[in-house]
Protein backbone atom coordinates (compact mmCIF):
# COMPACT_ATOMS: atom_id res chain seq x y z
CA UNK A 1 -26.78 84.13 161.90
CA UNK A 2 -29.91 82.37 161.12
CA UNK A 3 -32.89 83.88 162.58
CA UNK A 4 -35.89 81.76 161.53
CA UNK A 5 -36.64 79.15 163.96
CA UNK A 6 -36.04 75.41 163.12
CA UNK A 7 -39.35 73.56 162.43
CA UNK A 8 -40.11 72.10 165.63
CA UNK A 9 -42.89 70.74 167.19
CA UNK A 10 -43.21 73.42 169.80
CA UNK A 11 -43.42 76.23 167.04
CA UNK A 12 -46.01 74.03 165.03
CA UNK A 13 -47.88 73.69 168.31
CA UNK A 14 -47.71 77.83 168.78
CA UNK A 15 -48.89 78.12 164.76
CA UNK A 16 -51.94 75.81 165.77
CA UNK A 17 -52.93 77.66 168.94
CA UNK A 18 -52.48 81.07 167.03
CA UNK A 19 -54.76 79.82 164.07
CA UNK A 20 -57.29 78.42 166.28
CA UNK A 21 -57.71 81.49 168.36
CA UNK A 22 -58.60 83.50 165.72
CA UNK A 23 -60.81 81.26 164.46
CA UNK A 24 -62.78 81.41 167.64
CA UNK A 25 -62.66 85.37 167.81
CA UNK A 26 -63.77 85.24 164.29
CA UNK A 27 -66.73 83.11 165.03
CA UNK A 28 -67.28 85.33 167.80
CA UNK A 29 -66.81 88.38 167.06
CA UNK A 30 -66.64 88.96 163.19
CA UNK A 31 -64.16 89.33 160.57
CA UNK A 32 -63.80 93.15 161.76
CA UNK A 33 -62.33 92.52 164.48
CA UNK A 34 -59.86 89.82 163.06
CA UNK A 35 -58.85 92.65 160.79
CA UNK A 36 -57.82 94.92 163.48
CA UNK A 37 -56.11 92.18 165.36
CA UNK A 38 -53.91 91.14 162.19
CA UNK A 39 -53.23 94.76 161.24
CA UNK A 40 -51.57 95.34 165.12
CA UNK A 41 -50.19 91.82 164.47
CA UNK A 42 -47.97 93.21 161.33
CA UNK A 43 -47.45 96.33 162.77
CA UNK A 44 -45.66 94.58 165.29
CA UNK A 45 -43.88 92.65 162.98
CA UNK A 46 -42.46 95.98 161.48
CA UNK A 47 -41.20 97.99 164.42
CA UNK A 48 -39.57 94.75 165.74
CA UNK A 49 -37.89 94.19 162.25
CA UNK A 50 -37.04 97.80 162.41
CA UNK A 51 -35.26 97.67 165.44
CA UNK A 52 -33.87 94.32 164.77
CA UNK A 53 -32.10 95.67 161.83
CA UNK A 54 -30.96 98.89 163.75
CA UNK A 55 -29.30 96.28 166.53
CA UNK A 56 -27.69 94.19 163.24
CA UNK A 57 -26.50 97.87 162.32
CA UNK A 58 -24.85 98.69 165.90
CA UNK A 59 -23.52 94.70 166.07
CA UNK A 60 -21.56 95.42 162.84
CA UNK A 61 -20.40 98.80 164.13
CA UNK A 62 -19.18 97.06 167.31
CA UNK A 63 -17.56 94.14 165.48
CA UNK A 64 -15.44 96.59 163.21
CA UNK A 65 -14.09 98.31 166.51
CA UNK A 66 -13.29 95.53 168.14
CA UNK A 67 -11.21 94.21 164.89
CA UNK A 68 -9.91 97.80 165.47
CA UNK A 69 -8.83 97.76 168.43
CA UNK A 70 -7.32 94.41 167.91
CA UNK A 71 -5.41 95.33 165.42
CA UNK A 72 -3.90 97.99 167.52
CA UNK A 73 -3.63 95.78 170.65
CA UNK A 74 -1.48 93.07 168.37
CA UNK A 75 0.81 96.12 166.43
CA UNK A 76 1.49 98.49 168.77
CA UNK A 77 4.63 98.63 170.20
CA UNK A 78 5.25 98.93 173.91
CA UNK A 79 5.96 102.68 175.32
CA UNK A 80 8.35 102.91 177.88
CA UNK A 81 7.59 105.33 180.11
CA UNK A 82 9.99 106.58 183.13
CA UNK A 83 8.20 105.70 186.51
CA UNK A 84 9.90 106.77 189.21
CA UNK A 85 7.69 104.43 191.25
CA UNK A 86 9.41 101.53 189.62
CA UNK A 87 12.59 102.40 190.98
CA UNK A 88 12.01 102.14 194.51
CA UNK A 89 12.80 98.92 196.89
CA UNK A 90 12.55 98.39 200.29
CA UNK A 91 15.83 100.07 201.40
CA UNK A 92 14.56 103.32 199.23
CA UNK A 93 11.39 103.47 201.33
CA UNK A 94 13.17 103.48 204.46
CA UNK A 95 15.91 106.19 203.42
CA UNK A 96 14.54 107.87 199.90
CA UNK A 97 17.00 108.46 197.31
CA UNK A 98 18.48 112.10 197.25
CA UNK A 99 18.38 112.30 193.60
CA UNK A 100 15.25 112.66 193.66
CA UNK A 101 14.13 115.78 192.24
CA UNK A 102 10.48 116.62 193.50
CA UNK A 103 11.67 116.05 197.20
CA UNK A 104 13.99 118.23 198.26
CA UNK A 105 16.81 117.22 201.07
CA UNK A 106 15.42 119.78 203.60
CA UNK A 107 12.71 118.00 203.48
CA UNK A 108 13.59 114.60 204.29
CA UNK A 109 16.17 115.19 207.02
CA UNK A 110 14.29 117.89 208.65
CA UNK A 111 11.42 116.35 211.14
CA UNK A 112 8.57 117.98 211.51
């Protein structure tokens, strides 16, 4: 991942503007305030390379789960589990099976 812009002539254009601006606030207002304007400039800088090297950090983390959970996705084998929902048809839904243990045959032939 390359982070550093390509040389183009939109970044030399920003570089210019940049330079020239402080030029004119040095001329105008002293090498003081230049100072203070750099030194907020870098400091900048620093907590945005701090926190892009905390979202590199959490990318990698990410990256190795999702390898994880690939690997588990392509080697796990399938579980069969009984559904007794996957049993029933048309003709069950119009007269349930009897067999089946959490209804009770009271229950389906008497009306209520």
């Amino acid at each position: 991942m390359n982070l550093i812009p390509e040389e183009t002539k939109e970044l030399k254009d920003n570089l210019s503007y940049f330079k020239n601006n402080l030029e004119e606030e040095y001329n105008k207002y002293g090498y003081e305030h230049i100072s203070d304007k750099t030194t907020k400039l870098y400091k900048e800088n620093l907590l945005l390379e701090y926190e892009l090297d905390k979202k590199s950090i959490e990318i990698r983390e990410y990256q190795k789960m999702i390898e994880i959970l690939k690997f588990n996705l392509e080697n796990k084998s399938p579980i069969t589990v009984y559904d007794p929902l996957q049993d029933i048809g048309t003709p069950d839904i119009l007269t349930p099976k009897l067999s089946t243990p959490d209804i009770s045959r009271s229950d389906i032939l008497t009306p209520k």
